[in-house]
N, C-alpha and C. Protein backbone atom coordinates (compact mmCIF):
# COMPACT_ATOMS: atom_id res chain seq x y z
N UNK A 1 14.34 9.95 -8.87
CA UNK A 1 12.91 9.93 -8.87
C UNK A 1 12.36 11.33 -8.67
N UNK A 2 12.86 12.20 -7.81
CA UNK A 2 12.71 13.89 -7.23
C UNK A 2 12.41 14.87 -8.66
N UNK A 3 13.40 14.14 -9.48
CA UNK A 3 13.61 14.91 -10.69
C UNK A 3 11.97 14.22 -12.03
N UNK A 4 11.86 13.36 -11.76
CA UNK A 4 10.60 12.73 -12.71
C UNK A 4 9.48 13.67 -11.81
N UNK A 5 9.23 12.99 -10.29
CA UNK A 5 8.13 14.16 -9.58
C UNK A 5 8.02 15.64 -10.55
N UNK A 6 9.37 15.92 -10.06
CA UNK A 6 9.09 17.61 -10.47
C UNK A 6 8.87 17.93 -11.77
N UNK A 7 8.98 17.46 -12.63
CA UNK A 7 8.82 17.80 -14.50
C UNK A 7 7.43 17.35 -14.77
N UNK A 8 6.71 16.33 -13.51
CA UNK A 8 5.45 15.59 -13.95
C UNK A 8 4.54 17.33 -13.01
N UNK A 9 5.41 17.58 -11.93
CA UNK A 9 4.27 18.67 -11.32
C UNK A 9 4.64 20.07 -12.16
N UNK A 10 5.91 20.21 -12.87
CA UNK A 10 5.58 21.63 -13.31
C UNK A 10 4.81 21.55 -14.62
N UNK A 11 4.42 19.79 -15.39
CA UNK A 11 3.65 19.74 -16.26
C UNK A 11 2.08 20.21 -15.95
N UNK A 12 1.82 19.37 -14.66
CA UNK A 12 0.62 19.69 -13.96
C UNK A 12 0.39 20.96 -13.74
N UNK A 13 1.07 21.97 -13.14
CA UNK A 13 0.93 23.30 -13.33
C UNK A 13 0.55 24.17 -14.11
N UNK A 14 1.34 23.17 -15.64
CA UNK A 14 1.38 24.34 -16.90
C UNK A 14 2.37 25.06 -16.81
N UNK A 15 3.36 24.66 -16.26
CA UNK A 15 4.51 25.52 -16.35
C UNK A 15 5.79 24.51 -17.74
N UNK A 16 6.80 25.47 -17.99
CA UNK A 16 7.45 25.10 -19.11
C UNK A 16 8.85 24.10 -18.03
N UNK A 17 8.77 22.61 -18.51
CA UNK A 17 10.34 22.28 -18.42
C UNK A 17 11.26 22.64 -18.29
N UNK A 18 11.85 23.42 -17.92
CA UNK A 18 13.54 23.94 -18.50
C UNK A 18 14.16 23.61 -16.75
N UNK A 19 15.28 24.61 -17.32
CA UNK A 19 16.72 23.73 -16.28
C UNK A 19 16.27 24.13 -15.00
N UNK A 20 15.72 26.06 -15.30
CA UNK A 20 15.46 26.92 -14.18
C UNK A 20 14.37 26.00 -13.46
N UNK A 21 13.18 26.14 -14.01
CA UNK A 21 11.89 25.19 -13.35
C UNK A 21 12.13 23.97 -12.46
N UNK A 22 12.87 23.36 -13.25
CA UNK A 22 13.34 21.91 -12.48
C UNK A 22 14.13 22.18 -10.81
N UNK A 23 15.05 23.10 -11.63
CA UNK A 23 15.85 23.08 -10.14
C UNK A 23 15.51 23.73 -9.23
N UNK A 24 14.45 24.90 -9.55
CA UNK A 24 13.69 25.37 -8.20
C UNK A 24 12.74 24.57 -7.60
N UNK A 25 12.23 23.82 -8.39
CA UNK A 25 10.61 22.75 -7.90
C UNK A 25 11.79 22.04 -6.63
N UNK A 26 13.04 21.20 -7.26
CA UNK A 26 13.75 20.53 -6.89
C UNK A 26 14.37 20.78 -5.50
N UNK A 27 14.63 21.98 -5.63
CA UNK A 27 15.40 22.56 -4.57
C UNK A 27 14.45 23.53 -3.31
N UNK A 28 13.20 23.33 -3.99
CA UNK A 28 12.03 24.02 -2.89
C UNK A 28 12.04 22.66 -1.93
N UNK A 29 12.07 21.46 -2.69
CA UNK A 29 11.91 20.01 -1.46
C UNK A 29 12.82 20.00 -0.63
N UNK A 30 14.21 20.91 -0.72
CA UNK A 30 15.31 20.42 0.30
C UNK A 30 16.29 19.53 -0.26
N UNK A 31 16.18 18.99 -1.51
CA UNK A 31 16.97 18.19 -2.17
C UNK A 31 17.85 18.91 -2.75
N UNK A 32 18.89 17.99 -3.06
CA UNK A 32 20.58 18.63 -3.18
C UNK A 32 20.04 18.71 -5.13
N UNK A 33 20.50 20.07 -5.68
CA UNK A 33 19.99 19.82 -7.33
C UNK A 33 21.60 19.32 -7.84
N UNK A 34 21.18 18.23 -8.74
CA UNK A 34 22.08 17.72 -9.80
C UNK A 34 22.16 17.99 -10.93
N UNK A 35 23.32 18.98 -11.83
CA UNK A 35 22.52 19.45 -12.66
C UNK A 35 23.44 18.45 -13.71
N UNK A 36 23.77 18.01 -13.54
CA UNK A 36 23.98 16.51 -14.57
C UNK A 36 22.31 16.46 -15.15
N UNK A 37 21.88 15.83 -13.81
CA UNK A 37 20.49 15.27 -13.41
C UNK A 37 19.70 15.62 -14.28
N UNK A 38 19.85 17.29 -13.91
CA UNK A 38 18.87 18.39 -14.37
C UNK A 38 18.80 18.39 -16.23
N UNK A 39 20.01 18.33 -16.42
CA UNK A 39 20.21 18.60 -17.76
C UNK A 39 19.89 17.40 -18.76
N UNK A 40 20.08 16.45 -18.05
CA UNK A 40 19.33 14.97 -18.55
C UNK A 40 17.87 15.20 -19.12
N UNK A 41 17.27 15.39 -17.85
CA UNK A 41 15.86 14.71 -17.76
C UNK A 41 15.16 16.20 -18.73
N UNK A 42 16.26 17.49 -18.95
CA UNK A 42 15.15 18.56 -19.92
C UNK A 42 15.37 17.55 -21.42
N UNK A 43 16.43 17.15 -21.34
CA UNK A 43 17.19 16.43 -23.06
C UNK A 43 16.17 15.35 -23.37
N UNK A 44 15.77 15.24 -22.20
CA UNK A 44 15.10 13.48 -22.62
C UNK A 44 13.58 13.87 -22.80
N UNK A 45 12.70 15.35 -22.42
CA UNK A 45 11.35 15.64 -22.38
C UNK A 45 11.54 16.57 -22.83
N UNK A 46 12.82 17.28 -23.90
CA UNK A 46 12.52 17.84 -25.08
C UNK A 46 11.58 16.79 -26.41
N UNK A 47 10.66 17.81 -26.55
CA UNK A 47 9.80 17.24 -28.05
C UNK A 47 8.74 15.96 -27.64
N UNK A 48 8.76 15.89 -26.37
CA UNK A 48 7.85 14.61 -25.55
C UNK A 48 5.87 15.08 -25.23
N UNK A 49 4.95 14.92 -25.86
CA UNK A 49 4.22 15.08 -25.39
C UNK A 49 3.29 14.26 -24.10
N UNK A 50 3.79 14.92 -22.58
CA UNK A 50 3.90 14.76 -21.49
C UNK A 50 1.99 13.78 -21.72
N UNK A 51 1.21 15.13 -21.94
CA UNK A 51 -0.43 14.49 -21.68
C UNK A 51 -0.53 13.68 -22.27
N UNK A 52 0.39 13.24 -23.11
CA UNK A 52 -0.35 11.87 -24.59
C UNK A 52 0.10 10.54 -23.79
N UNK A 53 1.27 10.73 -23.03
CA UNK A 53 1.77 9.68 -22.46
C UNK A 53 1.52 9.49 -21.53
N UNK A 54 1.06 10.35 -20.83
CA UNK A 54 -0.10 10.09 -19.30
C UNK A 54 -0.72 9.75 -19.46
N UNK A 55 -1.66 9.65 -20.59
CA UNK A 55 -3.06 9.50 -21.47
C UNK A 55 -2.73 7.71 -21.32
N UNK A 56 -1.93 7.44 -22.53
CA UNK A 56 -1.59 6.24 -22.84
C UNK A 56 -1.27 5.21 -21.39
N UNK A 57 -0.61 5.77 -20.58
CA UNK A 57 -0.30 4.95 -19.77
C UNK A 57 -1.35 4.14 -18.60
N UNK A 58 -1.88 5.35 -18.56
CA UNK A 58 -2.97 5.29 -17.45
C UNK A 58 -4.07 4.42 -17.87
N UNK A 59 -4.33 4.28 -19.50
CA UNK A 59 -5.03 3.32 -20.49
C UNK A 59 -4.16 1.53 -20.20
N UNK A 60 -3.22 1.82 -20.31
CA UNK A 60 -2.52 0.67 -19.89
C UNK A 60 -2.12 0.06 -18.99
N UNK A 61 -2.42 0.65 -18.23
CA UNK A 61 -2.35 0.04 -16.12
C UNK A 61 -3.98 -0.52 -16.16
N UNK A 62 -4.60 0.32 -16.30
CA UNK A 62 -5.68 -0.03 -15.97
C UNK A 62 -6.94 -1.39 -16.17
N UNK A 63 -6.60 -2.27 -17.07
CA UNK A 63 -6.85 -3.14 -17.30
C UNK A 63 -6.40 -4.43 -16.66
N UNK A 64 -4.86 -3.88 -16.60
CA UNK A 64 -3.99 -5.29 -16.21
C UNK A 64 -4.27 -4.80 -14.22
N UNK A 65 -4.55 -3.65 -13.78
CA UNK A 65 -4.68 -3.95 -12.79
C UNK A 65 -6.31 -4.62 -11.92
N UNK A 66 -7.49 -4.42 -12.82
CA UNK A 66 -9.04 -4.72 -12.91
C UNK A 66 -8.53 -6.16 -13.13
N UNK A 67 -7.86 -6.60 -13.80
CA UNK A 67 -7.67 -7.94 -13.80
C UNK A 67 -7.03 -9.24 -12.74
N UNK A 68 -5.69 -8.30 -12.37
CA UNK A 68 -4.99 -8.74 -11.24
C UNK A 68 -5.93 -9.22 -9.91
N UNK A 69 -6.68 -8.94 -9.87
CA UNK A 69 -7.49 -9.19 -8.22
C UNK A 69 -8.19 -10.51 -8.25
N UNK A 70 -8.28 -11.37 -7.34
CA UNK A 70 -8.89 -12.39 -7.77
C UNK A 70 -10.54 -12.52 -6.92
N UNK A 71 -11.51 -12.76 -7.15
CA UNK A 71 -12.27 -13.16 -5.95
C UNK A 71 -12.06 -13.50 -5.11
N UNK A 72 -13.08 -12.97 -4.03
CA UNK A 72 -12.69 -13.21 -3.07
C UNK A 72 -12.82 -14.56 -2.42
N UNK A 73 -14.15 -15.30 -2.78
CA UNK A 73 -13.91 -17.08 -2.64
C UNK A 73 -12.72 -17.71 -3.00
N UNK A 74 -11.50 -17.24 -3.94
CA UNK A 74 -11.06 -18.23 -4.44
C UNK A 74 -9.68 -17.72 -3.97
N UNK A 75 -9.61 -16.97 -3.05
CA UNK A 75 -8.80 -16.37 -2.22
C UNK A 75 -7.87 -17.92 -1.54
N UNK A 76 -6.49 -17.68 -1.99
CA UNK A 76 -5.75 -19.12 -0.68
C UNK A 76 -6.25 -18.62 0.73
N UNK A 77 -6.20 -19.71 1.25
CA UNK A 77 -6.25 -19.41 2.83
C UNK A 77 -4.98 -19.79 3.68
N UNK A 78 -4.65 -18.96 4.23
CA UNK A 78 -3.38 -18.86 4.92
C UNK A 78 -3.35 -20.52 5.84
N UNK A 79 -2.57 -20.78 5.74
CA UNK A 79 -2.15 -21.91 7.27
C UNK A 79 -1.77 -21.04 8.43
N UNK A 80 -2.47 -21.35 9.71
CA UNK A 80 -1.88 -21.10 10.88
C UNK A 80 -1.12 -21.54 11.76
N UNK A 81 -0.28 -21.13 11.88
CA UNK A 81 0.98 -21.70 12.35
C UNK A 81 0.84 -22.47 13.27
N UNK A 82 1.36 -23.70 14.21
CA UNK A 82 1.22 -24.34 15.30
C UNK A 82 2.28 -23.60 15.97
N UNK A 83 1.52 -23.04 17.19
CA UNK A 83 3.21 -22.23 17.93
C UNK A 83 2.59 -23.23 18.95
N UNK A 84 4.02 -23.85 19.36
CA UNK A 84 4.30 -24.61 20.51
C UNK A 84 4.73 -23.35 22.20
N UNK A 85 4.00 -23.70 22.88
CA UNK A 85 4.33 -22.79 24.48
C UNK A 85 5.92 -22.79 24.38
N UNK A 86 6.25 -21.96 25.01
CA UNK A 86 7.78 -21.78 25.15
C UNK A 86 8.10 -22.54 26.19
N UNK A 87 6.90 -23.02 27.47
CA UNK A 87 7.82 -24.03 28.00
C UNK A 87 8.00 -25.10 27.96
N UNK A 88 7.16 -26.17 26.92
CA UNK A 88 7.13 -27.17 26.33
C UNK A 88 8.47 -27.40 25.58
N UNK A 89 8.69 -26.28 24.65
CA UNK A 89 10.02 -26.25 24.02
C UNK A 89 11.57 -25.90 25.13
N UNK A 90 11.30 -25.19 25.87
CA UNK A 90 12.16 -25.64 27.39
C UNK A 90 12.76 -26.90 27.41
N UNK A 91 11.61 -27.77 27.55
CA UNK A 91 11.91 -28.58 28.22
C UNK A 91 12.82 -29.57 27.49
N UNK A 92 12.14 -29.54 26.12
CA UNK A 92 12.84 -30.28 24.87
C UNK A 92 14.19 -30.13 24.76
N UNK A 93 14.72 -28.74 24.87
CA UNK A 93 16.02 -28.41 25.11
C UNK A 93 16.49 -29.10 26.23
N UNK A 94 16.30 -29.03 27.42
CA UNK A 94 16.68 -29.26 28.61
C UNK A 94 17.23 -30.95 28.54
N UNK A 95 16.53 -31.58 28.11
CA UNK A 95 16.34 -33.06 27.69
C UNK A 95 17.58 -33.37 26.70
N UNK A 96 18.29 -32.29 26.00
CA UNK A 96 19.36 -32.52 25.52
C UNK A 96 20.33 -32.54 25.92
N UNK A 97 20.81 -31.94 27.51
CA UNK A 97 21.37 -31.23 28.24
C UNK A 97 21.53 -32.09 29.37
N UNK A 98 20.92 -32.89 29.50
CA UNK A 98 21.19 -34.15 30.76
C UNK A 98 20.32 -33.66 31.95
């Protein structure tokens, strides 16, 4: 996830993707750099336009989450639990016990 953060903030910056960028953003947090990792995630956001897909996405949350909420009348209402005293239930035990 360290590695998506950092390619989304050196986008935010305006800075360029590459191996160097990544693994310093990466390695400024204290995190161990993977450059498996590293070398992945430049392969996979070579030729990717980062803003079009921020664009798009943020278009697509946003509806389904305006929708998700329900009023608030029609809200369930919780049940409250019956808690029995602990020494009522004592005793119940005790009663098993001779």
């Amino acid at each position: 996830m360290e590695y998506t953060y950092a390619a989304l903030l050196l986008h935010k910056v305006g800075k360029d993707i590459n191996e160097d960028n990544l693994k310093a953003v990466i390695s400024a947090t204290g995190a161990e750099v993977d450059e498996a990792k590293v070398k992945v995630m430049v392969a996979s956001l070579s030729g990717v336009d980062i803003a079009d897909k921020l664009a798009n996405a943020s278009v697509a949350a946003a509806p389904a989450a305006g929708g998700a909420a329900a009023p608030a009348g029609d809200a369930p209402k919780e049940e409250k639990k019956k808690e029995e005293p602990k020494a009522e239930a004592a005793e119940g035990l005790a009663s098993l016990f001779g």
